[in-house]
C-alpha atoms as a PDB file:
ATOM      1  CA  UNK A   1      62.833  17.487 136.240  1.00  0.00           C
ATOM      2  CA  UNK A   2      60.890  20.503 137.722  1.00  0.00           C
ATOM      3  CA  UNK A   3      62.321  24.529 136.966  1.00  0.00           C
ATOM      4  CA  UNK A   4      64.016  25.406 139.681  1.00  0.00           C
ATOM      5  CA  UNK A   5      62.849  28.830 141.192  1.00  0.00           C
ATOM      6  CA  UNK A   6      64.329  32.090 141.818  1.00  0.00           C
ATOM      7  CA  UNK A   7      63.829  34.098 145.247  1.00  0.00           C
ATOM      8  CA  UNK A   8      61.775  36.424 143.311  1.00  0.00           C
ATOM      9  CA  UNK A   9      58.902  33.700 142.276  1.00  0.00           C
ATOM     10  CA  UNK A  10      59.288  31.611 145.353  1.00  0.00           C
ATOM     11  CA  UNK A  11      58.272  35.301 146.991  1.00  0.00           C
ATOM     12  CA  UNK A  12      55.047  35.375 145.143  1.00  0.00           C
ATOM     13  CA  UNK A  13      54.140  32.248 145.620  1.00  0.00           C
ATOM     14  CA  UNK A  14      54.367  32.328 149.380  1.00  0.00           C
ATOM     15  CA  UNK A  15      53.370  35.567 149.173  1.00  0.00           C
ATOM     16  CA  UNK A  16      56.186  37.293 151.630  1.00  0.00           C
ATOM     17  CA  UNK A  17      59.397  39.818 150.676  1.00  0.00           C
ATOM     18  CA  UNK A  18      62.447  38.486 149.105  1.00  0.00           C
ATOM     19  CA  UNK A  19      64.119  39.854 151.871  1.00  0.00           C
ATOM     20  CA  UNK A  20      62.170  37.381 154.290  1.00  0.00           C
ATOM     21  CA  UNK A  21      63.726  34.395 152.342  1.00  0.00           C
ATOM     22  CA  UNK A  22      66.554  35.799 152.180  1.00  0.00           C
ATOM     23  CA  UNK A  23      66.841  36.636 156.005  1.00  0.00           C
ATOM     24  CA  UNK A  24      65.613  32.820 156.517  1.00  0.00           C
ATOM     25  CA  UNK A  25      67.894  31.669 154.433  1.00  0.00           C
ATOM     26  CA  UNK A  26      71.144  33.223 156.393  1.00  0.00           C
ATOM     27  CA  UNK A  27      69.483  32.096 159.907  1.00  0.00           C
ATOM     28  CA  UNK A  28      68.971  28.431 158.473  1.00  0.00           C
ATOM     29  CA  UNK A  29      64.929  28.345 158.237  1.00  0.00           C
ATOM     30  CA  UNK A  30      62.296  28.347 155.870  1.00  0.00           C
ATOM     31  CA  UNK A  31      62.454  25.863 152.647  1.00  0.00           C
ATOM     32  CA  UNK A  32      65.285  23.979 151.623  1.00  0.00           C
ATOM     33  CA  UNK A  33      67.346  25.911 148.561  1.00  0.00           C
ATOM     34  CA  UNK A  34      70.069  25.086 146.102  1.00  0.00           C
ATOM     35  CA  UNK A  35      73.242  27.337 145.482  1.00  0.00           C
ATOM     36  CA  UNK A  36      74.902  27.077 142.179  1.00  0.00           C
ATOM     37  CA  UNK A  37      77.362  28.947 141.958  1.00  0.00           C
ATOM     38  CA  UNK A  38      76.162  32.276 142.832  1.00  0.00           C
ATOM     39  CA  UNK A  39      72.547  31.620 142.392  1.00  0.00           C
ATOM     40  CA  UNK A  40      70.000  30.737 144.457  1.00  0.00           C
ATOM     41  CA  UNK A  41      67.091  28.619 143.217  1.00  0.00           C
ATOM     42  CA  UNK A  42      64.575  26.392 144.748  1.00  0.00           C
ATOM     43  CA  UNK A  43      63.095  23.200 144.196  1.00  0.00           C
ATOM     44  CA  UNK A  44      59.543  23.571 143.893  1.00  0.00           C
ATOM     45  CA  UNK A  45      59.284  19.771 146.150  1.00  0.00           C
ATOM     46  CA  UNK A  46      60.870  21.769 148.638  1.00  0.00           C
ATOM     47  CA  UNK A  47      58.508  24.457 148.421  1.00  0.00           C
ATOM     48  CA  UNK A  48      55.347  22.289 149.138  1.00  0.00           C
ATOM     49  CA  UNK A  49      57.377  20.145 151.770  1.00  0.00           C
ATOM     50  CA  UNK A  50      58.071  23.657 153.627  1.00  0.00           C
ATOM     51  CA  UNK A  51      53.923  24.333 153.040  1.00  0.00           C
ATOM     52  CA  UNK A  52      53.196  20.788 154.686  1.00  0.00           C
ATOM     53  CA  UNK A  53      55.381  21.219 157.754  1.00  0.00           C
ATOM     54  CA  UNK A  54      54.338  24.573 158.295  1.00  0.00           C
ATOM     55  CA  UNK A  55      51.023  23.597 158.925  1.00  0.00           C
ATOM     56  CA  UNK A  56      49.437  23.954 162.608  1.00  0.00           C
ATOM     57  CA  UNK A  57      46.668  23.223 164.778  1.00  0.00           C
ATOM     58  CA  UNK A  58      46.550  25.992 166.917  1.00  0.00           C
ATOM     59  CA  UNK A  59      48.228  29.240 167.364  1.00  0.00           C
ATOM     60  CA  UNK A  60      49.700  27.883 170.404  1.00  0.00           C
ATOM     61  CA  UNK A  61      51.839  25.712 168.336  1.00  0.00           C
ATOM     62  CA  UNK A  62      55.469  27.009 168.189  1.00  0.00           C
ATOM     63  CA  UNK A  63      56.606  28.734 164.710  1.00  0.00           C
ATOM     64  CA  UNK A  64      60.463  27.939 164.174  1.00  0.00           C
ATOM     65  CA  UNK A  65      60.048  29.725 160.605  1.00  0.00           C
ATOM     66  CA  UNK A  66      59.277  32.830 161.700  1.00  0.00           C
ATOM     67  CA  UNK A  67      62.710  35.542 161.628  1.00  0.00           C
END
């Protein structure tokens, strides 16, 4: 089993503010996340599956990801 992430790396690695995941996270968008408990982690599958679908062709394309 994969570490699950916290906001904080998941941040980094897409290279945005907490407070964008965060924000996505309350308005239902972005990548798929776990709550246990209190915490919030992600599953780093989720992670690339959000990379993959957030890939376009042309700026034309609409962006449902963006908050």
């Amino acid at each position: 089993m994969d570490p699950l992430l916290k906001t904080g790396e998941v941040s980094l690695m897409l290279g945005m503010k907490k407070s964008t995941l965060e924000a996505w996270r309350f308005y239902g968008k972005g990548p798929k996340f776990l709550k246990i408990s209190r915490a919030v982690r992600y599953r780093l599958e989720d992670i690339q599956e959000f990379i993959n679908e957030s890939v376009k062709h042309s700026t034309s394309e609409y962006d449902n990801c963006r908050s």
